[in-house]
C-alpha atoms as a PDB file:
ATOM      1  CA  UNK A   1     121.173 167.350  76.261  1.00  0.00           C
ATOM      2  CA  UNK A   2     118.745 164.466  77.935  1.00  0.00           C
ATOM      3  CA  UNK A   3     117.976 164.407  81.210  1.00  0.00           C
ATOM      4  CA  UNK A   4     118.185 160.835  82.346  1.00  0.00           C
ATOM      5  CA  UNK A   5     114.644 159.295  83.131  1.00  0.00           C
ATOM      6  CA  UNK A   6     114.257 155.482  83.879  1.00  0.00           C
ATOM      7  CA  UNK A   7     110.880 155.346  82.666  1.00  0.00           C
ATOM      8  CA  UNK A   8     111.446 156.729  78.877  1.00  0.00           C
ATOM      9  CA  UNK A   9     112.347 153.838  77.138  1.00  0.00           C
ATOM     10  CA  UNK A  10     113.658 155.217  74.209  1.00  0.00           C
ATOM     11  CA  UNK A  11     116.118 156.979  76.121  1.00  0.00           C
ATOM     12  CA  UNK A  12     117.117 153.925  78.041  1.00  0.00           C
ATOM     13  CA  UNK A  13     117.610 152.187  74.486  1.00  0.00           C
ATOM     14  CA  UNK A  14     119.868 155.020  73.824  1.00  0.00           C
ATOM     15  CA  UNK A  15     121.891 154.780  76.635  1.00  0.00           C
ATOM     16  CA  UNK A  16     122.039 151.190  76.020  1.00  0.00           C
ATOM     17  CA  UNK A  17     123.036 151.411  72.518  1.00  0.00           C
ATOM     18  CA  UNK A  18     125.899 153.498  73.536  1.00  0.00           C
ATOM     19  CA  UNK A  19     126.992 150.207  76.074  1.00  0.00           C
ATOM     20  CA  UNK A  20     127.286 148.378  72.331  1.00  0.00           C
ATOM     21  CA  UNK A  21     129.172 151.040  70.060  1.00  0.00           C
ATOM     22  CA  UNK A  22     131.891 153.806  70.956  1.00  0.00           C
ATOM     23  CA  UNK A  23     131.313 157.293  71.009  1.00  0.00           C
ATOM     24  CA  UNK A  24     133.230 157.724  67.735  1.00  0.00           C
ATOM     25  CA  UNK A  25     129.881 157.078  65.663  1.00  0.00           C
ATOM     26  CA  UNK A  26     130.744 153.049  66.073  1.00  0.00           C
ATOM     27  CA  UNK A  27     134.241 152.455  64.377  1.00  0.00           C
ATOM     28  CA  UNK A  28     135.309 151.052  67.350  1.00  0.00           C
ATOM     29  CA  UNK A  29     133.115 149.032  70.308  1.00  0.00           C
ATOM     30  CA  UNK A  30     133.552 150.235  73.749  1.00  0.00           C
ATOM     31  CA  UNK A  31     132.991 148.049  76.642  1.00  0.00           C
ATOM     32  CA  UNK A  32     130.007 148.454  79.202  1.00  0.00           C
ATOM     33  CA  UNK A  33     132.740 149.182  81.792  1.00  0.00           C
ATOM     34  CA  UNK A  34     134.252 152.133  79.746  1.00  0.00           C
ATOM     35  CA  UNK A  35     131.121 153.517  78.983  1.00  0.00           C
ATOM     36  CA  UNK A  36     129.536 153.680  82.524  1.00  0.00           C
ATOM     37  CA  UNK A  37     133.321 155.343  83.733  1.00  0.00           C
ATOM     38  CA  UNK A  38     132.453 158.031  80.646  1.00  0.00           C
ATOM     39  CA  UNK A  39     128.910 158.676  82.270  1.00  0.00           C
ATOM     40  CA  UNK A  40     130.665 158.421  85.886  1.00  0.00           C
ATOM     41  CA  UNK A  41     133.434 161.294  84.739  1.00  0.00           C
ATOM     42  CA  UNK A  42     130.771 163.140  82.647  1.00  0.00           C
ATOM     43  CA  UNK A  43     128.476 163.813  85.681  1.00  0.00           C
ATOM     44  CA  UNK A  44     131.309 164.387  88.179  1.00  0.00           C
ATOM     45  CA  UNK A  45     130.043 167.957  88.625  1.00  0.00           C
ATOM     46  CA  UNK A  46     126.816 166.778  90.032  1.00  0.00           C
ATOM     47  CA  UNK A  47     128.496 164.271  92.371  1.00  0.00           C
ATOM     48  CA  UNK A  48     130.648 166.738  93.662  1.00  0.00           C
ATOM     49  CA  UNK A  49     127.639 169.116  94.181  1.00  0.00           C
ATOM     50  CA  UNK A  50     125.732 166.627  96.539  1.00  0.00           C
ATOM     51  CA  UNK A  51     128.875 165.107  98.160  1.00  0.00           C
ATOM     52  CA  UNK A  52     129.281 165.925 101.868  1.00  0.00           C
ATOM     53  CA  UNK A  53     132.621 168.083 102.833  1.00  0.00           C
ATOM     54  CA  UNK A  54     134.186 165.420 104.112  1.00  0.00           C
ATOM     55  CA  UNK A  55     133.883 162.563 101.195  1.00  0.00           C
ATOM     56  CA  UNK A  56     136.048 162.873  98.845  1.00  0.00           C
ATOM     57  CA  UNK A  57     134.372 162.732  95.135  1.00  0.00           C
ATOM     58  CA  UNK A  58     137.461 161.248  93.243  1.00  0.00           C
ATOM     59  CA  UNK A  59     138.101 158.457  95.440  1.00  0.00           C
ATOM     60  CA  UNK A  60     133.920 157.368  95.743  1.00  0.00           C
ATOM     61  CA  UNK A  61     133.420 157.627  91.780  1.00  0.00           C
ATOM     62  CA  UNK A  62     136.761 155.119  91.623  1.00  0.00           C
ATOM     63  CA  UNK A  63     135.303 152.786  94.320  1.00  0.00           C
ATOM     64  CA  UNK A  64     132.368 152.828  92.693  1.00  0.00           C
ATOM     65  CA  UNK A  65     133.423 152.356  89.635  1.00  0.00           C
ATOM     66  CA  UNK A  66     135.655 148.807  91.087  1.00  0.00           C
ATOM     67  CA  UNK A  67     132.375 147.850  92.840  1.00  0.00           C
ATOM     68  CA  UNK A  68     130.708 148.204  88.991  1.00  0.00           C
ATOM     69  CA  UNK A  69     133.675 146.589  87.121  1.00  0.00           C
ATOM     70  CA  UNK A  70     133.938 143.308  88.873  1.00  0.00           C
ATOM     71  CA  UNK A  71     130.334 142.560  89.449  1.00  0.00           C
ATOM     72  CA  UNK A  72     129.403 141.489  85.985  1.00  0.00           C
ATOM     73  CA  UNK A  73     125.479 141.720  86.624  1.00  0.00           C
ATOM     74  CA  UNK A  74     125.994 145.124  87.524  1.00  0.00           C
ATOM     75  CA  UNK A  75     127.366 145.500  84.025  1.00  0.00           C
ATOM     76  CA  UNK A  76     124.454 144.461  82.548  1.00  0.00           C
ATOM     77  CA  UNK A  77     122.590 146.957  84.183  1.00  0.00           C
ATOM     78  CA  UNK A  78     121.086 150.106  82.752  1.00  0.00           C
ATOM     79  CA  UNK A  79     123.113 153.060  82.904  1.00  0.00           C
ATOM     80  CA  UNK A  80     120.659 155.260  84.263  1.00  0.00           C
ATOM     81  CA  UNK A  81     120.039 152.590  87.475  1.00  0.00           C
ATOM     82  CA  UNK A  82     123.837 152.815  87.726  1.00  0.00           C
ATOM     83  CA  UNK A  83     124.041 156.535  87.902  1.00  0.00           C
ATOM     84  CA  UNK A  84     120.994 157.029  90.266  1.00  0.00           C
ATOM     85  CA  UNK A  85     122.606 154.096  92.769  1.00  0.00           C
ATOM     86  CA  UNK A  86     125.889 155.888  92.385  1.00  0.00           C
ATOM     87  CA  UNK A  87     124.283 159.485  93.206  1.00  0.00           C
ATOM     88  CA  UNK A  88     122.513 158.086  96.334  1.00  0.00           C
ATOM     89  CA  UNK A  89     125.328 156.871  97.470  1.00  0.00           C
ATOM     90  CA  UNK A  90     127.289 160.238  97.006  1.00  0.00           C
ATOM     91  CA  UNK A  91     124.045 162.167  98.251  1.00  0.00           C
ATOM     92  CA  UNK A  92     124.608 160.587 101.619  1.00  0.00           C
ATOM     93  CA  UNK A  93     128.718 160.055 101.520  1.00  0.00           C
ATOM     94  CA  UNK A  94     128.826 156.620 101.718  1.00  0.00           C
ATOM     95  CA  UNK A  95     131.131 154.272 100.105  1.00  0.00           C
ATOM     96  CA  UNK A  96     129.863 151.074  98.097  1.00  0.00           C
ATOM     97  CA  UNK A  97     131.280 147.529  98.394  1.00  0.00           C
ATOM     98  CA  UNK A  98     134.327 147.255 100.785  1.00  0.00           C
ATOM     99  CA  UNK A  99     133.898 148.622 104.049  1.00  0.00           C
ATOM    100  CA  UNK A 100     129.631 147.506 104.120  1.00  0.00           C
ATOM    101  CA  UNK A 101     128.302 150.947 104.366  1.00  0.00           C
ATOM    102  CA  UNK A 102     126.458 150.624 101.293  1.00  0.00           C
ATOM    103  CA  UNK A 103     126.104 148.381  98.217  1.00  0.00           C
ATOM    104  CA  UNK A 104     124.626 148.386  94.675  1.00  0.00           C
ATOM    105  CA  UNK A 105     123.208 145.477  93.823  1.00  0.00           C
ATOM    106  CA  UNK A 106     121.576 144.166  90.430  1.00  0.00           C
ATOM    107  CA  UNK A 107     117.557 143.014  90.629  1.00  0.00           C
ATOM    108  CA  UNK A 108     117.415 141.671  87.277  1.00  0.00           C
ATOM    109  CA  UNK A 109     118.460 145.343  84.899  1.00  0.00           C
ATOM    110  CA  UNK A 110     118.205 147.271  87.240  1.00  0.00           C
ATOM    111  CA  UNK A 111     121.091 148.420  89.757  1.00  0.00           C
ATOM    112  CA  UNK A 112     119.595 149.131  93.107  1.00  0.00           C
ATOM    113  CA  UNK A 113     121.208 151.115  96.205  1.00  0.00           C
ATOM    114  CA  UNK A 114     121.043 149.503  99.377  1.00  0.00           C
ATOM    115  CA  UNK A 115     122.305 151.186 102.876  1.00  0.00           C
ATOM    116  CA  UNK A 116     124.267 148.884 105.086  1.00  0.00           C
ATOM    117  CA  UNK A 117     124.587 148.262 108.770  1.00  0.00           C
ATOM    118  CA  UNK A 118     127.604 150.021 109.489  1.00  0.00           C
ATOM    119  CA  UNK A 119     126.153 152.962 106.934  1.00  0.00           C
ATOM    120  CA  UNK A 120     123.232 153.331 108.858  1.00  0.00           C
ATOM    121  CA  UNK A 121     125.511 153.697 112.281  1.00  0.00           C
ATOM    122  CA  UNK A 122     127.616 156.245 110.348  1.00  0.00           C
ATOM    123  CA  UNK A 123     124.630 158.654 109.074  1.00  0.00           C
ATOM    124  CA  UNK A 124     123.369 158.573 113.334  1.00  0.00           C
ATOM    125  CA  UNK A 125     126.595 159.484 114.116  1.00  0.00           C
ATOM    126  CA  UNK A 126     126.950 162.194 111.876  1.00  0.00           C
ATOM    127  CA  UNK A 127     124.084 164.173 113.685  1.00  0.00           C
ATOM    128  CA  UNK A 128     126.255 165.083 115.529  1.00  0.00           C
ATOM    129  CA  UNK A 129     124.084 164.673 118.696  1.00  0.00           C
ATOM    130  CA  UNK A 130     124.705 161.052 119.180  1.00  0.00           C
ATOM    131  CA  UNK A 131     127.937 160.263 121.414  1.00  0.00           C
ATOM    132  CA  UNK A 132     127.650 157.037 120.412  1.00  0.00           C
ATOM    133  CA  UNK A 133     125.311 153.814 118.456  1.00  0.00           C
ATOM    134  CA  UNK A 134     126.015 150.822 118.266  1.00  0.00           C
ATOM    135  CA  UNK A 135     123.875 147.073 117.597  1.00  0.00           C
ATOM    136  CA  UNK A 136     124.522 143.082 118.455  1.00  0.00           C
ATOM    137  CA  UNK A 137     122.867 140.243 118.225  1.00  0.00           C
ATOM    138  CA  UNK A 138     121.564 138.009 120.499  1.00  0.00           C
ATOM    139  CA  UNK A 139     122.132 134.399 120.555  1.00  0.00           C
ATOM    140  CA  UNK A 140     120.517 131.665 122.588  1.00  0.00           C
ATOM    141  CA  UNK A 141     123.155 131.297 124.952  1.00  0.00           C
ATOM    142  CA  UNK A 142     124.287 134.094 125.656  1.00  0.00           C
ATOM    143  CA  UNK A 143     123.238 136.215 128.727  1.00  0.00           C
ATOM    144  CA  UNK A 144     120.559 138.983 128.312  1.00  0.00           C
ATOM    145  CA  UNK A 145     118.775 140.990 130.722  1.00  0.00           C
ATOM    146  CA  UNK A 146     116.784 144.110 129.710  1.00  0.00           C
ATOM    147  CA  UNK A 147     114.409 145.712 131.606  1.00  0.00           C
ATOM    148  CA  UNK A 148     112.635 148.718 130.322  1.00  0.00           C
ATOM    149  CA  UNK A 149     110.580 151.467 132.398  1.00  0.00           C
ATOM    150  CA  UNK A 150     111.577 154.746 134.731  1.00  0.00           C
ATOM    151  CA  UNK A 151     115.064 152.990 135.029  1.00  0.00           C
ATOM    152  CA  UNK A 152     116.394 150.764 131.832  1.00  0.00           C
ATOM    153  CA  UNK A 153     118.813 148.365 132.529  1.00  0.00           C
ATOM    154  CA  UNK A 154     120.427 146.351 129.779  1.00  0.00           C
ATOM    155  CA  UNK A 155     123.176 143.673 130.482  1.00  0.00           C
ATOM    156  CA  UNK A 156     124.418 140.988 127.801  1.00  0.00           C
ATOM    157  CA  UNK A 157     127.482 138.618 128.459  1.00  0.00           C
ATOM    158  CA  UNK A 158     128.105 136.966 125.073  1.00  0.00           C
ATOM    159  CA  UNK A 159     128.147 133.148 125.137  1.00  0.00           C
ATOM    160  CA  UNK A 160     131.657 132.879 124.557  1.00  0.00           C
ATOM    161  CA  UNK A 161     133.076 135.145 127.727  1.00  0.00           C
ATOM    162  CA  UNK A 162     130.265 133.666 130.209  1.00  0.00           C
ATOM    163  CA  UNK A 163     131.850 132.607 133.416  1.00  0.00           C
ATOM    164  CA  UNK A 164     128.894 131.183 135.043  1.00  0.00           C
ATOM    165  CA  UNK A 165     128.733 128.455 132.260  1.00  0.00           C
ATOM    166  CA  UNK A 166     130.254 126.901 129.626  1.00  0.00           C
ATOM    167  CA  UNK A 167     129.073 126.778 125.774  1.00  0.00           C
ATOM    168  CA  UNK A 168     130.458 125.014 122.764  1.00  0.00           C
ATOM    169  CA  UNK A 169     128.167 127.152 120.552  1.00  0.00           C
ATOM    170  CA  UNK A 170     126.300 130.410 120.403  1.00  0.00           C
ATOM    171  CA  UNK A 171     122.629 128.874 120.024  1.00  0.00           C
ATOM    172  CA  UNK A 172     119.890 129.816 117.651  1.00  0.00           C
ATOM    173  CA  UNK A 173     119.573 133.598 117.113  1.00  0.00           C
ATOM    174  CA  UNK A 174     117.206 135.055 119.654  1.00  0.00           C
ATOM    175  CA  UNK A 175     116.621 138.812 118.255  1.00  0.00           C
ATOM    176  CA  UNK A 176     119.373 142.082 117.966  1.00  0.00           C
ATOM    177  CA  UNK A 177     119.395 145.296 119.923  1.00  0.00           C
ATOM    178  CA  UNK A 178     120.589 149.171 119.326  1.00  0.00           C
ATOM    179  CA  UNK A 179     121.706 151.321 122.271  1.00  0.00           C
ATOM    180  CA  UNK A 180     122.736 155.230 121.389  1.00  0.00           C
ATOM    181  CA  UNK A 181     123.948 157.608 123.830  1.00  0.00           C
ATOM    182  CA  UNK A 182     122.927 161.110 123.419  1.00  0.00           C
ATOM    183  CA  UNK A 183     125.617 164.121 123.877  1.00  0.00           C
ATOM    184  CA  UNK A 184     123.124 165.599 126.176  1.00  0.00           C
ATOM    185  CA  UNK A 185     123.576 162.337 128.756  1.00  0.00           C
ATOM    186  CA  UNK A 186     120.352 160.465 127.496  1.00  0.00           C
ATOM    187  CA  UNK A 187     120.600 157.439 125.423  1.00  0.00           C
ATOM    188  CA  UNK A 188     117.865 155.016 123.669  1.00  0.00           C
ATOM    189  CA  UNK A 189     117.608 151.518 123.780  1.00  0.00           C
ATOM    190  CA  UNK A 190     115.405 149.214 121.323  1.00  0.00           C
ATOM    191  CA  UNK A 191     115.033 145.616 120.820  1.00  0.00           C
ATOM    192  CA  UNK A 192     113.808 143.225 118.743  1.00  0.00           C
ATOM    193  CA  UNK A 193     113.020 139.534 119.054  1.00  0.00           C
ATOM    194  CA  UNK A 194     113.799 137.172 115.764  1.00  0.00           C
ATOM    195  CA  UNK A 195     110.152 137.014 114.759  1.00  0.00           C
ATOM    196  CA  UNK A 196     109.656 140.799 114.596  1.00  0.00           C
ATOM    197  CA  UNK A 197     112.917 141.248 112.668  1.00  0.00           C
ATOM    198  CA  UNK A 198     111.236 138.410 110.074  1.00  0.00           C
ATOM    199  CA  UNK A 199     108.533 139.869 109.422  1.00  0.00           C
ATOM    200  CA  UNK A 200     110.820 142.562 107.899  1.00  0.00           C
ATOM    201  CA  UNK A 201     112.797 140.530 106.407  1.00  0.00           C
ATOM    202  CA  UNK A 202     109.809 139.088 104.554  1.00  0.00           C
ATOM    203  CA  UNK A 203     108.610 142.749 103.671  1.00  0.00           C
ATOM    204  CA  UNK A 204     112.325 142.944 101.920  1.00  0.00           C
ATOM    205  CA  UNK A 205     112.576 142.763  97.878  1.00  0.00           C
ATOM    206  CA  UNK A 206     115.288 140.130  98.854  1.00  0.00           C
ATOM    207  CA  UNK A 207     113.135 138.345 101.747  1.00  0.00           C
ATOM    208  CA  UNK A 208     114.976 135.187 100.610  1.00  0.00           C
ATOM    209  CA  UNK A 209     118.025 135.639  98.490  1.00  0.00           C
ATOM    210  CA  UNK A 210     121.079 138.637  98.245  1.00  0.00           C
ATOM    211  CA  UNK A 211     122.362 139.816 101.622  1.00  0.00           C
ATOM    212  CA  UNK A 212     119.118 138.527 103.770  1.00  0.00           C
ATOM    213  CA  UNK A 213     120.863 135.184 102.894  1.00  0.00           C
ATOM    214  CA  UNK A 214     124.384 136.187 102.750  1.00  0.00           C
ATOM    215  CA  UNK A 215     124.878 138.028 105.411  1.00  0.00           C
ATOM    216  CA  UNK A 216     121.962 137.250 107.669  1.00  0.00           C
ATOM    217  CA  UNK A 217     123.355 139.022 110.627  1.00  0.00           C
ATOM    218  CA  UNK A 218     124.130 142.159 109.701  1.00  0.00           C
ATOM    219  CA  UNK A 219     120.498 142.925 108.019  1.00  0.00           C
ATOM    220  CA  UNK A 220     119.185 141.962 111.710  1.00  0.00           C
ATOM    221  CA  UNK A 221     121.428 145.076 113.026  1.00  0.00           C
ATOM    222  CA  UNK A 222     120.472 147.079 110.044  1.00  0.00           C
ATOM    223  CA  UNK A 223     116.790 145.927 110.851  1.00  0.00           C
ATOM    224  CA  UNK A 224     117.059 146.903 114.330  1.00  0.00           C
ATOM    225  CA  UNK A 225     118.350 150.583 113.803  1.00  0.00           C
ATOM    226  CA  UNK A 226     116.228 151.109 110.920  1.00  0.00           C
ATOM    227  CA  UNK A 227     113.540 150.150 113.740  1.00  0.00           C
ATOM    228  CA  UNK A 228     114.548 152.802 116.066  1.00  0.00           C
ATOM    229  CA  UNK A 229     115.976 155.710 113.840  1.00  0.00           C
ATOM    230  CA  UNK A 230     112.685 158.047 114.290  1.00  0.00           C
ATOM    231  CA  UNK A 231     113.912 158.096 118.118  1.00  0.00           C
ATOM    232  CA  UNK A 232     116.940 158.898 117.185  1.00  0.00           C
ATOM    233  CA  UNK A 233     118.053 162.985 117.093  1.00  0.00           C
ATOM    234  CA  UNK A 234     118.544 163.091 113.519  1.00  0.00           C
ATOM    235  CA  UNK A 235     118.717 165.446 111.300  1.00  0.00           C
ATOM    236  CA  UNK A 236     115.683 165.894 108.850  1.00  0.00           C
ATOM    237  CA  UNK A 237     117.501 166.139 105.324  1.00  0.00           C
ATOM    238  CA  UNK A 238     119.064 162.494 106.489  1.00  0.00           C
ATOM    239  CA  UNK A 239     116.291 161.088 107.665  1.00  0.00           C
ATOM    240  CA  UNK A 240     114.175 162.000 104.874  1.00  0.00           C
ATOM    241  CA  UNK A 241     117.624 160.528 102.465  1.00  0.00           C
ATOM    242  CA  UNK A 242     117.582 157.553 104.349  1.00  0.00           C
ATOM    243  CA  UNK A 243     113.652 157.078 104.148  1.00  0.00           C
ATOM    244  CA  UNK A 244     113.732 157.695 100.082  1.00  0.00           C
ATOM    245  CA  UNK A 245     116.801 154.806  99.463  1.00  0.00           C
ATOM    246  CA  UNK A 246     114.408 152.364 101.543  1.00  0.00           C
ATOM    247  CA  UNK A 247     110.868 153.094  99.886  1.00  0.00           C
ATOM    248  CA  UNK A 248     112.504 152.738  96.466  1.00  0.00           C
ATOM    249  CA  UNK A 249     114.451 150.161  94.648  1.00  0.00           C
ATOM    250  CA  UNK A 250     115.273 152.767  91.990  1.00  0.00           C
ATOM    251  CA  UNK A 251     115.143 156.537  91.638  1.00  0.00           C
ATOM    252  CA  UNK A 252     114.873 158.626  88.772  1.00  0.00           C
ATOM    253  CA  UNK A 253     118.405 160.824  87.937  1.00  0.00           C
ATOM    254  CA  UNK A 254     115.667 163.779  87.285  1.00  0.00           C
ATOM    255  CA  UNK A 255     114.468 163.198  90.600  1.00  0.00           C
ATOM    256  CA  UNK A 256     117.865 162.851  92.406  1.00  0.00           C
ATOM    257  CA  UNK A 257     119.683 165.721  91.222  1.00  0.00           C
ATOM    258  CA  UNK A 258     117.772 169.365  90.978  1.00  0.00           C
ATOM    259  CA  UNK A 259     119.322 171.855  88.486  1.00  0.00           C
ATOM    260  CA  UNK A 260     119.907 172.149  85.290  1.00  0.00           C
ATOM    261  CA  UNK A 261     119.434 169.056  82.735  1.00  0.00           C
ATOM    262  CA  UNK A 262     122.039 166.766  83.076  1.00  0.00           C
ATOM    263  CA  UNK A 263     124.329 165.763  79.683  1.00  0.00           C
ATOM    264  CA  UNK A 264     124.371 162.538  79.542  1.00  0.00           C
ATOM    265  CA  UNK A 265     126.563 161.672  76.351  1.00  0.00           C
ATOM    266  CA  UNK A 266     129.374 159.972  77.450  1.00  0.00           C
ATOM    267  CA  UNK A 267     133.039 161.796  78.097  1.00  0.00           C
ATOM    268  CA  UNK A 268     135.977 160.331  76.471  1.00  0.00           C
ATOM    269  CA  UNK A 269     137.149 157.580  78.799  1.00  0.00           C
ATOM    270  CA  UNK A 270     140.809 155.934  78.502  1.00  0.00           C
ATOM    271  CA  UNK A 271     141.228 153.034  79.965  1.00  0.00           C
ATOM    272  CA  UNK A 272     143.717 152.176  82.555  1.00  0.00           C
ATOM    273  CA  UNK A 273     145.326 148.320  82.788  1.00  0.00           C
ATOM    274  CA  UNK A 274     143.783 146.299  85.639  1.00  0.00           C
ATOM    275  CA  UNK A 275     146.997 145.972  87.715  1.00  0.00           C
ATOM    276  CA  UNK A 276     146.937 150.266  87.737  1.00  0.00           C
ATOM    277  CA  UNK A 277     143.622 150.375  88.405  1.00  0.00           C
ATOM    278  CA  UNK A 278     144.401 147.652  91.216  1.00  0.00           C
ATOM    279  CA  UNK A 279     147.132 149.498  92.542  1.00  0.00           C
ATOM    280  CA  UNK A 280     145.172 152.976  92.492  1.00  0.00           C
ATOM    281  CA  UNK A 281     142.047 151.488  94.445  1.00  0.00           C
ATOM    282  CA  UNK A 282     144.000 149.814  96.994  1.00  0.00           C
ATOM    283  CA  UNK A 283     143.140 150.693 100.488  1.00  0.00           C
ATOM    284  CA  UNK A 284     143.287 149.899 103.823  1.00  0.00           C
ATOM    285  CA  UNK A 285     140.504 147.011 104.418  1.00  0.00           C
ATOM    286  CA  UNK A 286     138.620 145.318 107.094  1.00  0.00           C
ATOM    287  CA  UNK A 287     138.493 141.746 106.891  1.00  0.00           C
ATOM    288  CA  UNK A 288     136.591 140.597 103.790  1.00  0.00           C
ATOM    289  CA  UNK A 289     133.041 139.885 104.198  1.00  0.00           C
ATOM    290  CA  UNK A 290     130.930 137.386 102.359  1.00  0.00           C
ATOM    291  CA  UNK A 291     128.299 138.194  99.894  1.00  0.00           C
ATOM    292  CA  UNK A 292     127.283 140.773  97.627  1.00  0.00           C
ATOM    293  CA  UNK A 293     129.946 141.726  95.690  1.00  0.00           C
ATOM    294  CA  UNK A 294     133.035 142.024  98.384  1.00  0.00           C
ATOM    295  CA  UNK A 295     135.437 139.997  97.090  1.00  0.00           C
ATOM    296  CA  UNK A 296     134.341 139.419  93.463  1.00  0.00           C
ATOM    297  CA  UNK A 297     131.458 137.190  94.899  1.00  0.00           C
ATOM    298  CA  UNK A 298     128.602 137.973  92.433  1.00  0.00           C
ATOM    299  CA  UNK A 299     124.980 137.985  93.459  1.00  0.00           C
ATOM    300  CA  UNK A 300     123.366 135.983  90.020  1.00  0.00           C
ATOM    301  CA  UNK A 301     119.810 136.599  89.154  1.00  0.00           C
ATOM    302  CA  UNK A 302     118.684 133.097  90.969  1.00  0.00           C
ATOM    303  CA  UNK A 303     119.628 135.461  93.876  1.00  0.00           C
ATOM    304  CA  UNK A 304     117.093 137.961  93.190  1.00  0.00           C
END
């Protein structure tokens, strides 16, 4: 029994030894993919201990285990980075990859989790005492008009449906803005201009590569409710979930899960062909989006 700890490095060489060699004392080699779905079905009672009611554990650990298996940086990653990206993600019931609520991404060996746009707008909503949240961007041409004080008044006509003029083009980004409406009637607005939402980029691990570059946009909107979240009516355990996943790149399994030490020797795995794990991990999507790993586009170390 070992509980998982990203610092030991003889453990670390363990787990990585078991990447190499089978569970069967080495007669036969077992992939990195089949060993990180043994560790993924070996701690399935700890996911399903943190998981909120409403996720369901079975189909997260196979997303996550898709997002793994066709990233092949992520496969060189250690196991216990793996795990802990995979139990933040479960902590706060968020899926990886497809639909951009969250993403695990590989800085060098190590397998980070990052919260996305749309997971950020998810967790507010969740509170239960937001009605609605939602962010945009701003573009040059478009029309914007906010006015903050005893009586806020926001108004933004996209350059595309603008009757008062015609544009070819949207312009040079100008900044993004949140509004949430509170159940209560109230609502928060928050704004911020290009230059405020780069200097936060440039605070970022991946100021100039990964999904600052790849999908530029939606790390402004992320940027911009990240901004405003302690104004938000949030509940404390999220908050303080959502804090911990942005101060870190990479969190202990020791620290992420409380309890009893945590077995990590690896479950017998059997491994499915691709076209049934294909067919079992189809689901509805949202049109693809670029980057990361949606799509089988891989993020390569240049991008780190």
């Amino acid at each position: 029994m070992a509980r998982v700890n990203g610092g030991n490095t003889a453990l670390t060489e363990r787990l990585q030894e078991r990447v190499q060699r089978g569970s069967n004392g080495g007669d036969r080699p077992q992939s990195p993919a089949q060993t990180i779905a043994a560790y993924l079905k070996k701690m399935e009672p700890q996911f399903a201990q943190v998981l909120p009611k409403h996720v369901d554990k079975d189909r997260l650990l196979r997303i996550a285990l898709t997002t793994i298996r066709t990233n092949p940086k992520l496969l060189e990653c250690t196991v216990p980075s793996l795990m802990a990206a995979v139990m933040q993600a479960a902590q706060l019931g968020l899926e990886p990859g497809l639909l951009g609520h969250c993403y695990i991404i590989p800085y060098g060996k190590e397998a980070t989790f990052v919260i996305g746009y749309k997971g950020m707008i998810d967790l507010a909503r969740r509170s239960g005492n937001i009605q609605s949240i939602n962010a945009h961007e701003v573009y040059e041409n478009d029309y914007f008009e906010l006015t903050y004080g005893l009586e806020e008044n926001l108004k933004h006509i996209p350059w595309h449906v603008r009757t008062d003029e015609h544009f070819d083009q949207p312009g040079e980004l100008r900044g993004a803005y949140m509004v949430a409406h509170f159940r209560d009637g109230g609502h928060y607005i928050h704004y911020m201009p290009k230059h405020e939402i780069e200097q936060h980029r440039k605070r970022s691990k991946a100021a100039n590569n990964g999904p600052w570059v790849t999908d530029y946009i939606e790390m402004c909107k992320k940027t911009v409710v990240r901004a405003g979240w302690k104004w938000l009516p949030i509940s404390i355990e999220i908050a303080e979930q959502v804090a911990r996943s942005d101060e870190s790149t990479h969190q202990d399994i020791g620290e992420i899960v409380e309890g009893p030490t945590i077995d990590l020797s690896p479950a017998e795995y059997s491994e499915t062909s691709a076209a049934e794990e294909s067919a079992a991990t189809q689901e509805p999507q949202e049109p693809a989006q670029t980057g990361l790993d949606i799509g089988g586009e891989i993020i390569d170390d240049s991008q780190i």
